[in-house]
PDB file of N, CA and C in Angstrom:
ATOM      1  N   UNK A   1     -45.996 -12.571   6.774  1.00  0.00           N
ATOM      2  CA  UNK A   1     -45.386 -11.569   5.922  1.00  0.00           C
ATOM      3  C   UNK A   1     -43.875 -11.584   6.135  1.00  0.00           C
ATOM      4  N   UNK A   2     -42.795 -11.794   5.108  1.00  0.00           N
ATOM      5  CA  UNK A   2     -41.720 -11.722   5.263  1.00  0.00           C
ATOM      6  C   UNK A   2     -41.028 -10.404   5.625  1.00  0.00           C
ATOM      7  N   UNK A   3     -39.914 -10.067   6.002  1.00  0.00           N
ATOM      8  CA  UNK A   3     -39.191  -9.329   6.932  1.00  0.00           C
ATOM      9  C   UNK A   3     -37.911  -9.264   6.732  1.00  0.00           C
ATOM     10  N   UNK A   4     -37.477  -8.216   6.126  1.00  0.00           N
ATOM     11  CA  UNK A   4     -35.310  -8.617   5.871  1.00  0.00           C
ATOM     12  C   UNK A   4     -34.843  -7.475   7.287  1.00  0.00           C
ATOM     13  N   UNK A   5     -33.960  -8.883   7.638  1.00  0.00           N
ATOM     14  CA  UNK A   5     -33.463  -8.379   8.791  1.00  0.00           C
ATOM     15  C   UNK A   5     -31.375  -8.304   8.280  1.00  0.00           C
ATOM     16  N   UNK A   6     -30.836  -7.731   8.672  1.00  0.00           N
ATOM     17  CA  UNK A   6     -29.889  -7.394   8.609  1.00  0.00           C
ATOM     18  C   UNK A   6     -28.988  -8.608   9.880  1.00  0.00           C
ATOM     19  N   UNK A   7     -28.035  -8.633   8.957  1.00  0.00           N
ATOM     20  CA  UNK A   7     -27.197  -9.982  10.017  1.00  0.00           C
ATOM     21  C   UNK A   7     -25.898  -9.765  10.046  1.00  0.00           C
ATOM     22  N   UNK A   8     -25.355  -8.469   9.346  1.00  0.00           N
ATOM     23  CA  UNK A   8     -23.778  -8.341   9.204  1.00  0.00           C
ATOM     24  C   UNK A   8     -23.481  -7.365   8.342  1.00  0.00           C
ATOM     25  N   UNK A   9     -22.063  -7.646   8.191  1.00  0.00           N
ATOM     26  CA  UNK A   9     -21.166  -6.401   7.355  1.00  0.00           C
ATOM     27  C   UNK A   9     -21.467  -7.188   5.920  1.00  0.00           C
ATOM     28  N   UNK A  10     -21.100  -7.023   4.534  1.00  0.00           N
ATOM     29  CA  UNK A  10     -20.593  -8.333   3.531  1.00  0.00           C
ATOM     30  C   UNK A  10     -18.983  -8.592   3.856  1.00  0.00           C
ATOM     31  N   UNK A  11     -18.432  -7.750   4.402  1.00  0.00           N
ATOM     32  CA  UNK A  11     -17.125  -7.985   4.433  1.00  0.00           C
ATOM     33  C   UNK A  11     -16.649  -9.410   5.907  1.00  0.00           C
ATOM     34  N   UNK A  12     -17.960  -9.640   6.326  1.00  0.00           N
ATOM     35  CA  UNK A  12     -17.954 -10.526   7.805  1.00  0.00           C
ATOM     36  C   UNK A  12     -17.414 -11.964   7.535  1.00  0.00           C
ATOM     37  N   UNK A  13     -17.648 -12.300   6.035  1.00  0.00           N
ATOM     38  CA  UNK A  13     -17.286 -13.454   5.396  1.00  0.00           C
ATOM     39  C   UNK A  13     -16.208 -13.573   4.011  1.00  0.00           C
ATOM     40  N   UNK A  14     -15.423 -14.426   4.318  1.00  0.00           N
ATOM     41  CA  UNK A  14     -14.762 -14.252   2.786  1.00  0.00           C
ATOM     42  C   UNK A  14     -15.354 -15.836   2.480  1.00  0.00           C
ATOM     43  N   UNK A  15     -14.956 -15.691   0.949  1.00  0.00           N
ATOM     44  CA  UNK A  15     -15.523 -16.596  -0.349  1.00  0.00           C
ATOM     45  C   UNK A  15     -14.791 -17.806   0.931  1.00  0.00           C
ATOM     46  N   UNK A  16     -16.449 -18.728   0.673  1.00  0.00           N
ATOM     47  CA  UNK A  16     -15.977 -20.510   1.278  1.00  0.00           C
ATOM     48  C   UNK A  16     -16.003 -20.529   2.253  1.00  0.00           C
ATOM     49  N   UNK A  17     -16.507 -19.532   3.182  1.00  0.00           N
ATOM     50  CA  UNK A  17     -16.249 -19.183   4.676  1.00  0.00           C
ATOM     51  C   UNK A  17     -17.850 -19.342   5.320  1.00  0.00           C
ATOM     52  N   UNK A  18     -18.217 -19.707   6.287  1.00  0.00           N
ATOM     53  CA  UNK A  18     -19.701 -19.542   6.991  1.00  0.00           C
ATOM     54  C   UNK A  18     -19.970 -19.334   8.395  1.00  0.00           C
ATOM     55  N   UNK A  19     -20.536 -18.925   9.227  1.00  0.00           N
ATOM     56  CA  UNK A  19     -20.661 -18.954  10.376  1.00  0.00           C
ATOM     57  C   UNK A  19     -22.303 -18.688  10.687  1.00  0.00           C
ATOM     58  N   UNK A  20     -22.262 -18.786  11.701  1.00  0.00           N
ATOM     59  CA  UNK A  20     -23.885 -19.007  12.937  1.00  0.00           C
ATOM     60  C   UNK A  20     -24.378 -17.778  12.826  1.00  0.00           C
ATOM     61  N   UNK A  21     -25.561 -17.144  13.074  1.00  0.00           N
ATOM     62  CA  UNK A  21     -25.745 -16.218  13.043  1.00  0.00           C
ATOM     63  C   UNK A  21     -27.229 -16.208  13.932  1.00  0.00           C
ATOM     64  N   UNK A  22     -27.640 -15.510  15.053  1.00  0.00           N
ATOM     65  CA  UNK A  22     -29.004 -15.593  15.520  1.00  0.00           C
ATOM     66  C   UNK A  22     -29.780 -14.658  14.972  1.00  0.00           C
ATOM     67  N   UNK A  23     -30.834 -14.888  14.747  1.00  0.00           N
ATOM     68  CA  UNK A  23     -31.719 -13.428  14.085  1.00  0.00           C
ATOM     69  C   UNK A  23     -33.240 -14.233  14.998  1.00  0.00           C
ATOM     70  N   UNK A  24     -33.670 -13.164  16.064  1.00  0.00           N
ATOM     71  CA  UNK A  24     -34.293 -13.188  17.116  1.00  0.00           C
ATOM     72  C   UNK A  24     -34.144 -14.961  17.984  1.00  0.00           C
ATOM     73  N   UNK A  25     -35.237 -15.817  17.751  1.00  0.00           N
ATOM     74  CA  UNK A  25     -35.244 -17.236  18.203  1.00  0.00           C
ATOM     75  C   UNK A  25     -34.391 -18.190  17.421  1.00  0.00           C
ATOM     76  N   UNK A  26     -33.976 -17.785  16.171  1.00  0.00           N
ATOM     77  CA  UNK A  26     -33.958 -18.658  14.592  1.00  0.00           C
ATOM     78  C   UNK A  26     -32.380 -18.636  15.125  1.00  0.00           C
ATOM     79  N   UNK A  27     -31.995 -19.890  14.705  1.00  0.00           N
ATOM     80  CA  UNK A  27     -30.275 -20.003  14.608  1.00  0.00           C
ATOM     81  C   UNK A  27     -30.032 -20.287  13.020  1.00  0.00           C
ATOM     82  N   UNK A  28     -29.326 -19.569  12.582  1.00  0.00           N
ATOM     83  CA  UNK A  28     -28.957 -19.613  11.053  1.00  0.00           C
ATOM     84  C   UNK A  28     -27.807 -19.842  10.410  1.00  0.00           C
ATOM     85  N   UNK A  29     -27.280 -20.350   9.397  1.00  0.00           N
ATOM     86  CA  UNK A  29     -26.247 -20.613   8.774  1.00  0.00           C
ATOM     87  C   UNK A  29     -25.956 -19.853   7.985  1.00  0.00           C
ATOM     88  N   UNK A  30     -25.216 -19.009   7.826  1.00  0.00           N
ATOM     89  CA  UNK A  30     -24.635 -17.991   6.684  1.00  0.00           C
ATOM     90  C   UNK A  30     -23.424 -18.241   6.173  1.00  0.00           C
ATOM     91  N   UNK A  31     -23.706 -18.670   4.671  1.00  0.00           N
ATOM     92  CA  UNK A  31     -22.065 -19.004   4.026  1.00  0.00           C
ATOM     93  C   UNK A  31     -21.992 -17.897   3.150  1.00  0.00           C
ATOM     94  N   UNK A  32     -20.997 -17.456   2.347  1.00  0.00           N
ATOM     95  CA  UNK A  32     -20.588 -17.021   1.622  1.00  0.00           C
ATOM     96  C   UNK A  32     -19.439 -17.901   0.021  1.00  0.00           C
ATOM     97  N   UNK A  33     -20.588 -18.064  -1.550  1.00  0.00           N
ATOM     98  CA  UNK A  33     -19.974 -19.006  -1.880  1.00  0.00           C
ATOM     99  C   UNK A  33     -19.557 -18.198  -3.504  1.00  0.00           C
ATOM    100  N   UNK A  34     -18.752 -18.261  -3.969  1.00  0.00           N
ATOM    101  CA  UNK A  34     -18.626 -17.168  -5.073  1.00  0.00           C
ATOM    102  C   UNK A  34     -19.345 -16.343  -5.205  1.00  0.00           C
ATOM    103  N   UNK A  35     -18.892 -15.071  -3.629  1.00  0.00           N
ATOM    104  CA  UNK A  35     -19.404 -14.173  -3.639  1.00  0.00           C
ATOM    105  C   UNK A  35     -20.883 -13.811  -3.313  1.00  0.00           C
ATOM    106  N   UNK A  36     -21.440 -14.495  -3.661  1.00  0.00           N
ATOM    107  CA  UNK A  36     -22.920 -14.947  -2.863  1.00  0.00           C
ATOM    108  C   UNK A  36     -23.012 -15.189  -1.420  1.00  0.00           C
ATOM    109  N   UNK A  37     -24.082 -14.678  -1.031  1.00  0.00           N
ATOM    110  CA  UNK A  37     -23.900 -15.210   0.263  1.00  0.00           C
ATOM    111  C   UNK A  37     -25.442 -16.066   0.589  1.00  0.00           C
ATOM    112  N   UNK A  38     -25.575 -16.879   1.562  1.00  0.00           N
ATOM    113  CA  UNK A  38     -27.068 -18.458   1.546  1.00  0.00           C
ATOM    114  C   UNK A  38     -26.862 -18.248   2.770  1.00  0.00           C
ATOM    115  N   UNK A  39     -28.022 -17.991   3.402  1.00  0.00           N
ATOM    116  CA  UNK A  39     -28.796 -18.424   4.703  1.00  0.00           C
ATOM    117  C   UNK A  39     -29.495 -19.934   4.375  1.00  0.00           C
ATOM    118  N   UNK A  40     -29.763 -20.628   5.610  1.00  0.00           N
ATOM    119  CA  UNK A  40     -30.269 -21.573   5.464  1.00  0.00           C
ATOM    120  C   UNK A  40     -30.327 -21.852   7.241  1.00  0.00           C
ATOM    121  N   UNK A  41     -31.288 -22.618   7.537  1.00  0.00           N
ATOM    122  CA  UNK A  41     -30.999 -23.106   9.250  1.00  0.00           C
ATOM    123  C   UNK A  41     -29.937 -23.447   9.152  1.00  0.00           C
ATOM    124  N   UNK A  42     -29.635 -23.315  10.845  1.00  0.00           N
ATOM    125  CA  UNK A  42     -28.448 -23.109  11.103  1.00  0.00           C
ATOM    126  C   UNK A  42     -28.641 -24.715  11.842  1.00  0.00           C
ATOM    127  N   UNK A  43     -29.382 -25.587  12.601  1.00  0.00           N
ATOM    128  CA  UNK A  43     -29.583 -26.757  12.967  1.00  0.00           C
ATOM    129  C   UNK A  43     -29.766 -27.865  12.126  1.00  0.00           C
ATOM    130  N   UNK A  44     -28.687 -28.832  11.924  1.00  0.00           N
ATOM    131  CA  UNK A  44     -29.138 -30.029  11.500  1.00  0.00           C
ATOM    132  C   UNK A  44     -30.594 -30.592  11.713  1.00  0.00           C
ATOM    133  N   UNK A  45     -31.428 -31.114  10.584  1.00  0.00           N
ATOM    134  CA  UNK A  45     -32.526 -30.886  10.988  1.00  0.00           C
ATOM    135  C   UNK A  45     -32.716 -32.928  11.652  1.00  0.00           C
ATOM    136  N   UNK A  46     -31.044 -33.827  11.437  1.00  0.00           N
ATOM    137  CA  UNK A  46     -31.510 -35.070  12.195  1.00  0.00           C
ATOM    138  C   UNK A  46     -30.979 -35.157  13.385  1.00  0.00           C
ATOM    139  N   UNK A  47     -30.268 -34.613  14.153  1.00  0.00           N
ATOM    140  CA  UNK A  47     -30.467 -34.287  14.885  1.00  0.00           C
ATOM    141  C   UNK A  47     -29.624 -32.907  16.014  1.00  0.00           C
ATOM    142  N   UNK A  48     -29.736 -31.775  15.434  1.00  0.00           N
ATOM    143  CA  UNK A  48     -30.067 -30.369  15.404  1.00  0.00           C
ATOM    144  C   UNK A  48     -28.468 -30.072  15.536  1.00  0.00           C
ATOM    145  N   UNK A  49     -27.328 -30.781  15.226  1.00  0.00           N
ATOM    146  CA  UNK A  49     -25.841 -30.349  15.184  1.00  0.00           C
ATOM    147  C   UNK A  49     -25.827 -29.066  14.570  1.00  0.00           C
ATOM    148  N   UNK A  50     -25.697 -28.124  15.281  1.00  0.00           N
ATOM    149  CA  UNK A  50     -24.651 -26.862  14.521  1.00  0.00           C
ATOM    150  C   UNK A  50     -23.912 -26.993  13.526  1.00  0.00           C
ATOM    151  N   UNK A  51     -24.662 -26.392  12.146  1.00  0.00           N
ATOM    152  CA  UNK A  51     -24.047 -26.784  10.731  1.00  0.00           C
ATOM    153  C   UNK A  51     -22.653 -25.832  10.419  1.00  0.00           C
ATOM    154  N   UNK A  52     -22.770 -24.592  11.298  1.00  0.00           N
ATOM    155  CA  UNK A  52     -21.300 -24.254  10.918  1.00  0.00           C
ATOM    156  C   UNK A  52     -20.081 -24.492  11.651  1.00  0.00           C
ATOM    157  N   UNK A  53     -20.509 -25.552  12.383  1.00  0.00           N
ATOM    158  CA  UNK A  53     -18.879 -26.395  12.891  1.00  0.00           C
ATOM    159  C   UNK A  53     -18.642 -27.640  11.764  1.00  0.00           C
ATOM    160  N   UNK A  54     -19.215 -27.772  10.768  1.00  0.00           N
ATOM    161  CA  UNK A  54     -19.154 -28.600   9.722  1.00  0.00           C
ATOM    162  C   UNK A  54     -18.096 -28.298   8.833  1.00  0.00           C
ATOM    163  N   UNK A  55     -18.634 -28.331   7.582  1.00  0.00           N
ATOM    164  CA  UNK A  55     -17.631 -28.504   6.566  1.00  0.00           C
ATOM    165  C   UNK A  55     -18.505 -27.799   5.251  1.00  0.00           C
ATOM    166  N   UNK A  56     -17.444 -26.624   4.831  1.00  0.00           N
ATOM    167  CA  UNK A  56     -18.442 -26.461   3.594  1.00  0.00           C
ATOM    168  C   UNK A  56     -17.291 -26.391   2.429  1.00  0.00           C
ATOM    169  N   UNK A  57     -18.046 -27.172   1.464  1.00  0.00           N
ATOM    170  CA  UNK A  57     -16.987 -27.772   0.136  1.00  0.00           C
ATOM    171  C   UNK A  57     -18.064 -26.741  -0.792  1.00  0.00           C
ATOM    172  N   UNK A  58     -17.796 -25.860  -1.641  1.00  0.00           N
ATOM    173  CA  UNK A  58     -18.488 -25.141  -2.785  1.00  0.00           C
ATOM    174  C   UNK A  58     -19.551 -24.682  -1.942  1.00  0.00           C
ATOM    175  N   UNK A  59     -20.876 -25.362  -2.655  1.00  0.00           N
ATOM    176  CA  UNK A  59     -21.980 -25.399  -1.966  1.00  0.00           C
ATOM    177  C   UNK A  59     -22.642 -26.168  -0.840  1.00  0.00           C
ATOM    178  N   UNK A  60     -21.540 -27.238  -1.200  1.00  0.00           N
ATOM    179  CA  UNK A  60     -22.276 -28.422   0.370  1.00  0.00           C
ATOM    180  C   UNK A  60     -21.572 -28.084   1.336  1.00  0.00           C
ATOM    181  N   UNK A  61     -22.539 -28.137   2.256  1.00  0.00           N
ATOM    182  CA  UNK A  61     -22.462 -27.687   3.628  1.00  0.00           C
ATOM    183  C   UNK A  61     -22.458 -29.390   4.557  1.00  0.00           C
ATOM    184  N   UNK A  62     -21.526 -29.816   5.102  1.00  0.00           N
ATOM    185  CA  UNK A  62     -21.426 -31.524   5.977  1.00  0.00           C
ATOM    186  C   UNK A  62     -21.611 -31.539   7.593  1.00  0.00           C
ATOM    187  N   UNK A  63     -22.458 -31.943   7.834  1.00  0.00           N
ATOM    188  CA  UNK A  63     -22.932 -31.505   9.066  1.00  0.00           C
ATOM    189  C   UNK A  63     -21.966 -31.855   9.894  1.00  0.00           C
ATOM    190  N   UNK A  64     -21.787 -31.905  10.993  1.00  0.00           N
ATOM    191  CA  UNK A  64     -20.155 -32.412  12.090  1.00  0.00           C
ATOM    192  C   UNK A  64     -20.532 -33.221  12.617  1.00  0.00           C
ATOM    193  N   UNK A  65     -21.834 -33.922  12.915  1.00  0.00           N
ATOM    194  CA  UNK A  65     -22.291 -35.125  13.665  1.00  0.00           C
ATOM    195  C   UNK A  65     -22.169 -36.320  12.670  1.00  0.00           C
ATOM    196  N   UNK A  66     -22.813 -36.281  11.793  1.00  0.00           N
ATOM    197  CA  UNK A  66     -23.099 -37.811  11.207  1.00  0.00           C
ATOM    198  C   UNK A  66     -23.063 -37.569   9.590  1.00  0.00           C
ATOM    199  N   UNK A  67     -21.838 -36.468   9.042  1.00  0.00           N
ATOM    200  CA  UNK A  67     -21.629 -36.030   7.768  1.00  0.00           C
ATOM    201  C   UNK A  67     -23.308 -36.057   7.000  1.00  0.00           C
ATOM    202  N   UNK A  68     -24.300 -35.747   7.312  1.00  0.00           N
ATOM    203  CA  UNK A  68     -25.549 -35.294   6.371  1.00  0.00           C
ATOM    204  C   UNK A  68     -24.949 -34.466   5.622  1.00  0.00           C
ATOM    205  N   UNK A  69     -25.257 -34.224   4.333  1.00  0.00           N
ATOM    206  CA  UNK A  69     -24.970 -33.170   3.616  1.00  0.00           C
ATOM    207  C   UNK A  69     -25.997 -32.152   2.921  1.00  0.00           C
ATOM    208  N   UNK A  70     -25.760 -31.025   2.679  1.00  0.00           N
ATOM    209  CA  UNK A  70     -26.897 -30.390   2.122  1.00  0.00           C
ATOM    210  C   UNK A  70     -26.770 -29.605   1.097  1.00  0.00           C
ATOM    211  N   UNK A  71     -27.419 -29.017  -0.087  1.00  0.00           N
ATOM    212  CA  UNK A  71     -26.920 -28.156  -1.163  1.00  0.00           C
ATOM    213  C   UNK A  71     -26.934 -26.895  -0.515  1.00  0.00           C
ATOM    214  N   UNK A  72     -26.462 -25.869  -0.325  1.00  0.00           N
ATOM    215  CA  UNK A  72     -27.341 -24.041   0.070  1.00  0.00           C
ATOM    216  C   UNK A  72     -27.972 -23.324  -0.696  1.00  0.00           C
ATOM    217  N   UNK A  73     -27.577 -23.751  -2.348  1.00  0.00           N
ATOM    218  CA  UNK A  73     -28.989 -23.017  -3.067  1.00  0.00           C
ATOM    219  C   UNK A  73     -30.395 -23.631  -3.135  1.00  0.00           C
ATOM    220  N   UNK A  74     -30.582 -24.687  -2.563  1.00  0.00           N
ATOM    221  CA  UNK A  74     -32.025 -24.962  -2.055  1.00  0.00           C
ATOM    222  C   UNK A  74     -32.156 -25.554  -1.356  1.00  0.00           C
ATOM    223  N   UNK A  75     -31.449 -26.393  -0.465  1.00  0.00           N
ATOM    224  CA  UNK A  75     -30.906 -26.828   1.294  1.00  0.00           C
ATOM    225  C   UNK A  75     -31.573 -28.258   0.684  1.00  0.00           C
ATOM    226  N   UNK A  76     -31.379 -28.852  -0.468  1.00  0.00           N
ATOM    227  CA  UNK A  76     -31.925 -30.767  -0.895  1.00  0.00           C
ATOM    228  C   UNK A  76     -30.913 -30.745   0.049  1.00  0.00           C
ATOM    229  N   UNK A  77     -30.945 -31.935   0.466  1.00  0.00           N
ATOM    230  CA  UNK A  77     -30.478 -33.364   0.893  1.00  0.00           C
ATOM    231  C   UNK A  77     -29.482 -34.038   0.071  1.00  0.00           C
ATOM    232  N   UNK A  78     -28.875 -34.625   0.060  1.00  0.00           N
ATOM    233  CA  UNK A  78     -27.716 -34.990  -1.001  1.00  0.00           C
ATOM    234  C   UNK A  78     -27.439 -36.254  -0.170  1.00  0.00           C
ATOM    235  N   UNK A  79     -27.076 -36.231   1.284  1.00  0.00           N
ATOM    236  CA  UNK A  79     -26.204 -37.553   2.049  1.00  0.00           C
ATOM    237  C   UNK A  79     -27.420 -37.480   3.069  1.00  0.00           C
ATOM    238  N   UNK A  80     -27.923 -38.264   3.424  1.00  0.00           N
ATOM    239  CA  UNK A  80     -28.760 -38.429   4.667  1.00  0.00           C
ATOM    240  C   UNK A  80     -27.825 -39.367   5.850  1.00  0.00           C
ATOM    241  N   UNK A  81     -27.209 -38.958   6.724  1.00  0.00           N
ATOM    242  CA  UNK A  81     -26.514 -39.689   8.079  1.00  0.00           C
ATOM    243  C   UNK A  81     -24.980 -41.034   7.050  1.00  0.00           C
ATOM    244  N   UNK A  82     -24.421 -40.246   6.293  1.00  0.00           N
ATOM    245  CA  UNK A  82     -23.331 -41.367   5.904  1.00  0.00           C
ATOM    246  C   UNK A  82     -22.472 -41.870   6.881  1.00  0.00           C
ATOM    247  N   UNK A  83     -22.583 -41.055   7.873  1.00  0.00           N
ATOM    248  CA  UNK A  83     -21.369 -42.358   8.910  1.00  0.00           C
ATOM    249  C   UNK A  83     -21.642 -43.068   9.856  1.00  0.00           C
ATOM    250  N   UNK A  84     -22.848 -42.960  10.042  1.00  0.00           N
ATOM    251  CA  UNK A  84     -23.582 -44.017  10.702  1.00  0.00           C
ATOM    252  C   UNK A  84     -23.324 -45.653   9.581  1.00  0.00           C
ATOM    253  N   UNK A  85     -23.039 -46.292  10.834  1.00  0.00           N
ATOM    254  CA  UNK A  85     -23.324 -48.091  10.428  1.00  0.00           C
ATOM    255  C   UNK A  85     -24.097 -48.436   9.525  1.00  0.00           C
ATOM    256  N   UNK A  86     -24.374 -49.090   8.716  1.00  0.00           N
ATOM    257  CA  UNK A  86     -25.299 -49.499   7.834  1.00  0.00           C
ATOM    258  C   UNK A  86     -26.326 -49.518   8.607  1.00  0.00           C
ATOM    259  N   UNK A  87     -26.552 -50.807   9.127  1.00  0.00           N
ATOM    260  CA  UNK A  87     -27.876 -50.893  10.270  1.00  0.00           C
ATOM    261  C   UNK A  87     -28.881 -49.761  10.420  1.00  0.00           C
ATOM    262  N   UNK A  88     -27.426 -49.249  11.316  1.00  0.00           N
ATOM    263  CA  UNK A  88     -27.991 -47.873  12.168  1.00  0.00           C
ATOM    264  C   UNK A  88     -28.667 -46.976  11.169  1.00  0.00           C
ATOM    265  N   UNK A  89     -27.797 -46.794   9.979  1.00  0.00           N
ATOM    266  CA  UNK A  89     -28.351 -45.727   9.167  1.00  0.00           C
ATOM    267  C   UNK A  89     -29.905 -46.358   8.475  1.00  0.00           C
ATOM    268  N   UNK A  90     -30.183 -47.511   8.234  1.00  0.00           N
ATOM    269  CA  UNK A  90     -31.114 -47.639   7.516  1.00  0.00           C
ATOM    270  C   UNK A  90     -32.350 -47.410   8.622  1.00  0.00           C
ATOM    271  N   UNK A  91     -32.105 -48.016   9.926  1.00  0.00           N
ATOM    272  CA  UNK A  91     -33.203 -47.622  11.436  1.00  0.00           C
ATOM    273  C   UNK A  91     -32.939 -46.328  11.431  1.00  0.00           C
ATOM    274  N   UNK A  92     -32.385 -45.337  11.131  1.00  0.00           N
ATOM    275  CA  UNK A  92     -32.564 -43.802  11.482  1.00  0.00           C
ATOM    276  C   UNK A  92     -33.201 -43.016   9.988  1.00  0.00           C
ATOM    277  N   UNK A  93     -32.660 -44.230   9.214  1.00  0.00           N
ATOM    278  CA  UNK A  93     -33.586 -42.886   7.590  1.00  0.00           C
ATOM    279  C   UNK A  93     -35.235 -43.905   7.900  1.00  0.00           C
ATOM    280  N   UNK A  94     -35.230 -45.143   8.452  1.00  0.00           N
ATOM    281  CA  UNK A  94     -36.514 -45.521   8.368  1.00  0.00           C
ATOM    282  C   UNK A  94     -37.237 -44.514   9.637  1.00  0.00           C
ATOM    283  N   UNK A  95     -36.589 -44.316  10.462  1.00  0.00           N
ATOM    284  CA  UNK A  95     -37.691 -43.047  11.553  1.00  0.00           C
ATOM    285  C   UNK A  95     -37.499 -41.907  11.252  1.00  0.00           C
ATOM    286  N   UNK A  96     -36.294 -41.336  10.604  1.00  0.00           N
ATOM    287  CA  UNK A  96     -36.351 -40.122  10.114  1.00  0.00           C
ATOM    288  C   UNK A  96     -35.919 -39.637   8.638  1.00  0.00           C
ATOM    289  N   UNK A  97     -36.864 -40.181   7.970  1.00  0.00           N
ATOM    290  CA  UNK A  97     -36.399 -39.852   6.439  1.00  0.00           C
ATOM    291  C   UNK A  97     -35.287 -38.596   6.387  1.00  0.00           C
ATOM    292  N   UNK A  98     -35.016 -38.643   5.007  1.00  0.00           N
ATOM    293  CA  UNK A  98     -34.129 -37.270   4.917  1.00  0.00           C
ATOM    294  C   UNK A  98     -34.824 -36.312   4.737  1.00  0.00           C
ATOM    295  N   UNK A  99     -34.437 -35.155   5.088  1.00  0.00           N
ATOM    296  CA  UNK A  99     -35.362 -33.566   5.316  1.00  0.00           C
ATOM    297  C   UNK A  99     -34.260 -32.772   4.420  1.00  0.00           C
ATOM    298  N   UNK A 100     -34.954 -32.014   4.124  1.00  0.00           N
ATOM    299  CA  UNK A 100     -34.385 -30.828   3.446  1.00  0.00           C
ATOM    300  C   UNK A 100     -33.906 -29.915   4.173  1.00  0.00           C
ATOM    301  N   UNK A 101     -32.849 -28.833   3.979  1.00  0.00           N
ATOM    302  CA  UNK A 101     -32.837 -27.439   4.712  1.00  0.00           C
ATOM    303  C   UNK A 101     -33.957 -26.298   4.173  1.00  0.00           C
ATOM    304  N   UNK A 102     -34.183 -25.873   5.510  1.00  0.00           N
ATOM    305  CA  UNK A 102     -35.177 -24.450   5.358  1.00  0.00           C
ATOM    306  C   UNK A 102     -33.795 -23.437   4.610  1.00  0.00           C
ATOM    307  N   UNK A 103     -34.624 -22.904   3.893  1.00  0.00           N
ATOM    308  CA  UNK A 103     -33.337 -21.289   3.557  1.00  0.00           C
ATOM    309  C   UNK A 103     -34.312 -20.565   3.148  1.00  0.00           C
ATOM    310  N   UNK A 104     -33.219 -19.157   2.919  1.00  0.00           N
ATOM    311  CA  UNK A 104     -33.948 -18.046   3.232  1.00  0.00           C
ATOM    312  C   UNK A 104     -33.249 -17.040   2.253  1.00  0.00           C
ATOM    313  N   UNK A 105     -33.828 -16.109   1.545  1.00  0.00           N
ATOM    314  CA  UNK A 105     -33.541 -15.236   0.574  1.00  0.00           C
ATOM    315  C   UNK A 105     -32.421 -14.131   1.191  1.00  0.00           C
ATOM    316  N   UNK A 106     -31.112 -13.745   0.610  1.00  0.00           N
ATOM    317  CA  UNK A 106     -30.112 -12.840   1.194  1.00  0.00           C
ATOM    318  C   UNK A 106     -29.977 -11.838  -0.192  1.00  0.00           C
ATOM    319  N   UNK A 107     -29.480 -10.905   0.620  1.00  0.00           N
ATOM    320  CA  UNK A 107     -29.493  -9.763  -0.628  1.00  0.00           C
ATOM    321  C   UNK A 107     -28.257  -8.623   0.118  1.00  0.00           C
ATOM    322  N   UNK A 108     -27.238  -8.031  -0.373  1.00  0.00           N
ATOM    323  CA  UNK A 108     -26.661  -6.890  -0.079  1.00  0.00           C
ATOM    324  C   UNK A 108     -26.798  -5.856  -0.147  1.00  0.00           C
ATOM    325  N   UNK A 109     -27.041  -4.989   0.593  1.00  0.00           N
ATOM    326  CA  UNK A 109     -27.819  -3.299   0.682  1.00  0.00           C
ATOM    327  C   UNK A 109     -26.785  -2.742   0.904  1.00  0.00           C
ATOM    328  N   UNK A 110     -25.608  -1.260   0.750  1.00  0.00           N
ATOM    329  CA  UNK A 110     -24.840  -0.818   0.992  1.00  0.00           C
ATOM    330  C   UNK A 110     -24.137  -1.207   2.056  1.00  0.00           C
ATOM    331  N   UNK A 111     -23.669  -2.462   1.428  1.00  0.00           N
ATOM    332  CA  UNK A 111     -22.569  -3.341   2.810  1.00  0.00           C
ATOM    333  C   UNK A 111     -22.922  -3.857   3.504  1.00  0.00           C
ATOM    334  N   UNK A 112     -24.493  -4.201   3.910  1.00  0.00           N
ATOM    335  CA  UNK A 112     -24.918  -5.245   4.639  1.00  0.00           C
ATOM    336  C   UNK A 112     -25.743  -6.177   4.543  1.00  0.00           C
ATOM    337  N   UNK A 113     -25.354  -7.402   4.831  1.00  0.00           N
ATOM    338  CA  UNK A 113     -26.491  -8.424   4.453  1.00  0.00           C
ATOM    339  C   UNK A 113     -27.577  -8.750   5.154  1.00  0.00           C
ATOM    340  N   UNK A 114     -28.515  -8.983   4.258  1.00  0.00           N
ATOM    341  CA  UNK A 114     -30.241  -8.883   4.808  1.00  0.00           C
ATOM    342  C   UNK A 114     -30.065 -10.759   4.649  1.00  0.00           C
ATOM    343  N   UNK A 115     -31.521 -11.138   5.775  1.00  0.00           N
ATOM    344  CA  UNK A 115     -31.792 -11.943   5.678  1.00  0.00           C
ATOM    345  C   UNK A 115     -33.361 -12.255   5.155  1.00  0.00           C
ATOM    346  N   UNK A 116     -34.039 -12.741   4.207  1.00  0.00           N
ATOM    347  CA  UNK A 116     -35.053 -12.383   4.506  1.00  0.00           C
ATOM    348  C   UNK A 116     -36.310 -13.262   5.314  1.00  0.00           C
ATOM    349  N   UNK A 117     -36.797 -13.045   6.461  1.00  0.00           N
ATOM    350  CA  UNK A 117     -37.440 -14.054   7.407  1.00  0.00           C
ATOM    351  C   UNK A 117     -39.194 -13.974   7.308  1.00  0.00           C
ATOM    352  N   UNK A 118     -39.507 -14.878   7.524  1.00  0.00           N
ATOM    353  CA  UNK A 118     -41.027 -15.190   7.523  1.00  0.00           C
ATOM    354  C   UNK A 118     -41.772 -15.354   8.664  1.00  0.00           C
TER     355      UNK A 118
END
């Protein structure tokens, strides 16, 4: 059964901005993107880099290890490991295909943002 948990002010983020956020075990990514705000894991899911020391352009979010990229309105896949070597990259998408991001429904209640968790 899902669960909205509260993770902040709305004012905690301005437009293009994201940061980490823990909500109990779960490490999460919270951006804020015209005004919207996207949860999504907060762990690279190839291999578990902290996505908000990355890079977020609009909606893509670039992971800081090995530029993966991801959309935040439905966490596709877009770049699977681009700076890896050729080689390397084709031996790492052959053991670890590309994965999607988990995300998670956000909503604003009188100034604070919910997350909603499962």
């Amino acid at each position: 059964m899902a669960e909205w948990r509260a993770v902040g002010t709305e004012a905690m983020l301005g437009d293009g901005e994201m940061t980490e956020v823990k909500v109990d075990d779960a490490v999460l990514l919270l951006a804020r993107v015209e005004g919207q705000y996207y949860a999504a894991q907060g762990l690279c899911p190839h291999m578990r880099a902290h996505l908000a020391r990355g890079k977020l352009d609009e909606f893509v979010v670039t992971c800081p290890a090995h530029k993966s990229q991801f959309d935040l309105r439905g966490g596709h896949s877009l770049e699977w490991t681009p700076k890896l070597p050729r080689l390397a990259r084709r031996m790492a998408q052959a053991f670890q295909p590309a994965q999607d991001l988990r995300t998670y429904g956000t909503r604003v209640i009188d100034g604070q943002v919910w997350v909603e968790m499962d």
